[in-house]
Protein backbone atom coordinates (compact mmCIF):
# COMPACT_ATOMS: atom_id res chain seq x y z
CA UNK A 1 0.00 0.00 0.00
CA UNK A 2 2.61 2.35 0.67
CA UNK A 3 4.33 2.06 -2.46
CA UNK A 4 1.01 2.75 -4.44
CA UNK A 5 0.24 5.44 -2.08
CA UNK A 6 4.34 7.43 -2.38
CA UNK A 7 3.33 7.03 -6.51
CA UNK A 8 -0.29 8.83 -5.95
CA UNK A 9 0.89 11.25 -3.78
CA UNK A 10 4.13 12.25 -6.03
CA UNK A 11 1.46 12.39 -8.94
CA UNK A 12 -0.90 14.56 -7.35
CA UNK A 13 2.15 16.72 -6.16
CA UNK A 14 3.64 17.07 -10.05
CA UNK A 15 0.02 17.29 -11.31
CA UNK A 16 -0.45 20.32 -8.55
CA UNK A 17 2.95 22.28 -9.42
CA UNK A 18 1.87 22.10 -13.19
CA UNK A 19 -1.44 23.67 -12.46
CA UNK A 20 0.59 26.39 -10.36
CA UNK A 21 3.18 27.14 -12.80
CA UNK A 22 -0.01 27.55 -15.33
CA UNK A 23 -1.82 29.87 -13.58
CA UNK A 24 1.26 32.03 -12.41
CA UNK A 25 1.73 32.08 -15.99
CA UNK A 26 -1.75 33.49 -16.79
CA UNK A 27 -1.28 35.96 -14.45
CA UNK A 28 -2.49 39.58 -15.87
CA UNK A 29 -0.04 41.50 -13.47
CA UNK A 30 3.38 39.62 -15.13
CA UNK A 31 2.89 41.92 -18.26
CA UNK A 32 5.58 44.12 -17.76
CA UNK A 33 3.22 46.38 -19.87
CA UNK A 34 0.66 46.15 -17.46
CA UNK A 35 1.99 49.23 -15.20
CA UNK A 36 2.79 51.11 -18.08
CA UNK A 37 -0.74 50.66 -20.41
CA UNK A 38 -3.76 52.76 -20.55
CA UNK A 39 -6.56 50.53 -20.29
CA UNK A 40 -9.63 51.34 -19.10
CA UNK A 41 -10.88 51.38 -15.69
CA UNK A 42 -13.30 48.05 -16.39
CA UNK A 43 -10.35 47.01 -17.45
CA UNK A 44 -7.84 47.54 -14.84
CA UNK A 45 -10.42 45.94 -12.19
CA UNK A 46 -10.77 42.77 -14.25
CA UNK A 47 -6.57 42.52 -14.44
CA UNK A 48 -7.08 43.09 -10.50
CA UNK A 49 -9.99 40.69 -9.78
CA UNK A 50 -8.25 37.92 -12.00
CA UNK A 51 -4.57 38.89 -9.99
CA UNK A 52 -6.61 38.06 -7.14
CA UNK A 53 -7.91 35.58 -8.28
CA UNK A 54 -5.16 33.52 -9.18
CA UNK A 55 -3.24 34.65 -6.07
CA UNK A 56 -5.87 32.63 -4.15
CA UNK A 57 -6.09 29.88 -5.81
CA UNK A 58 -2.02 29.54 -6.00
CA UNK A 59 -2.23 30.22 -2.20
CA UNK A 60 -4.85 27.28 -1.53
CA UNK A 61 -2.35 24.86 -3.85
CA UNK A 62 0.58 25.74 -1.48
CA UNK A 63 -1.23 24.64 1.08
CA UNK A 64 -2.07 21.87 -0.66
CA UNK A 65 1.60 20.81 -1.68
CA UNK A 66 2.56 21.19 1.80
CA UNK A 67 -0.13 18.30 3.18
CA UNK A 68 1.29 16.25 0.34
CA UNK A 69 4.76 16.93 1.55
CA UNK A 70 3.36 15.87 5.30
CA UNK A 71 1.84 12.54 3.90
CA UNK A 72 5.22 11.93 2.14
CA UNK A 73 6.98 11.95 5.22
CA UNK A 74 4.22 9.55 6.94
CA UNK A 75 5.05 6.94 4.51
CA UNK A 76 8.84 7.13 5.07
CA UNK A 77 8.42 7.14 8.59
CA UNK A 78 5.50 4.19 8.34
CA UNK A 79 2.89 5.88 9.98
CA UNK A 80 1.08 6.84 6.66
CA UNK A 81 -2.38 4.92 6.96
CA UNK A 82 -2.72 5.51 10.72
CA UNK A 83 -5.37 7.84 11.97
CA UNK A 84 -3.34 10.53 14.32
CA UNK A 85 -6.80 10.80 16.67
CA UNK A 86 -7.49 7.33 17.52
CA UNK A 87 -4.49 5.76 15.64
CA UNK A 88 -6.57 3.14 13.56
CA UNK A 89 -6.07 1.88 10.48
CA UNK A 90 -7.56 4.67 7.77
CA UNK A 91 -9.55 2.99 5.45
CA UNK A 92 -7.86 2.04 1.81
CA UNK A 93 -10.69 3.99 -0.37
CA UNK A 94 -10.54 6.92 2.26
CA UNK A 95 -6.72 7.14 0.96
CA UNK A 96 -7.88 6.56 -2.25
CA UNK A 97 -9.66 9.50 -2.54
CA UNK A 98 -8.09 12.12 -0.13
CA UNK A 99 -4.07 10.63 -0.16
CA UNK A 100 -3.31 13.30 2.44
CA UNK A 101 -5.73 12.32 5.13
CA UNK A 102 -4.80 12.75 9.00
CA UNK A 103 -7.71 10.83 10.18
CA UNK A 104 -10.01 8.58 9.65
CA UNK A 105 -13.78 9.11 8.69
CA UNK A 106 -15.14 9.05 12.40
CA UNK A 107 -12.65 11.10 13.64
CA UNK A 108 -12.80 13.68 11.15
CA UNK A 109 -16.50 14.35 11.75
CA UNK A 110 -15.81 14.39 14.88
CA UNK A 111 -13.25 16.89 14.33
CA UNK A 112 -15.70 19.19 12.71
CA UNK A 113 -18.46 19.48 15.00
């Protein structure tokens, strides 16, 4: 399991610093005519709302990459798989589908009440 698990979560790590290196580069504000131009106002608050835009979204992918990073080390260490509440066994599909997960299905609802 861990083997399959260290390929998924290198995948989704690549697959996540593609889409960042995408977005960064459809950034409006990396025109180095941008300061310089004369658009229009409607058009200066689009360039701004789509900065922001992207900023966020690059922002909530960093955070991303860093839970990936933290699963990584579980599975060198061997405790990949282990809820850190209760320290069961995480279910397999539960990994499947969220590779990064810190606890298992019970605890995380019980985390969120």
């Amino acid at each position: 399991m861990t083997h399959k698990a260290q390929a998924l979560l290198e995948s989704e790590l690549k697959d996540i610093e593609a889409r960042m290196v995408v977005l960064k580069q459809s950034d409006p504000f990396l025109d180095p005519d941008h300061v310089t131009d004369n658009a229009a106002v409607d058009t200066d608050v689009r360039e701004q709302e789509a900065h922001q835009r992207i900023e966020a979204e690059v922002e909530e992918l960093q955070e991303r990459v860093a839970t990936i990073h933290k699963a990584l080390e579980r599975v060198a260490t061997g405790t990949y798989g282990t809820c850190k509440r209760c320290n069961k066994t995480i279910p397999p599909k539960r990994l499947e589908l969220i590779p990064e997960s810190l606890y298992c299905v019970s605890c995380e609802e019980d985390l969120k009440r």
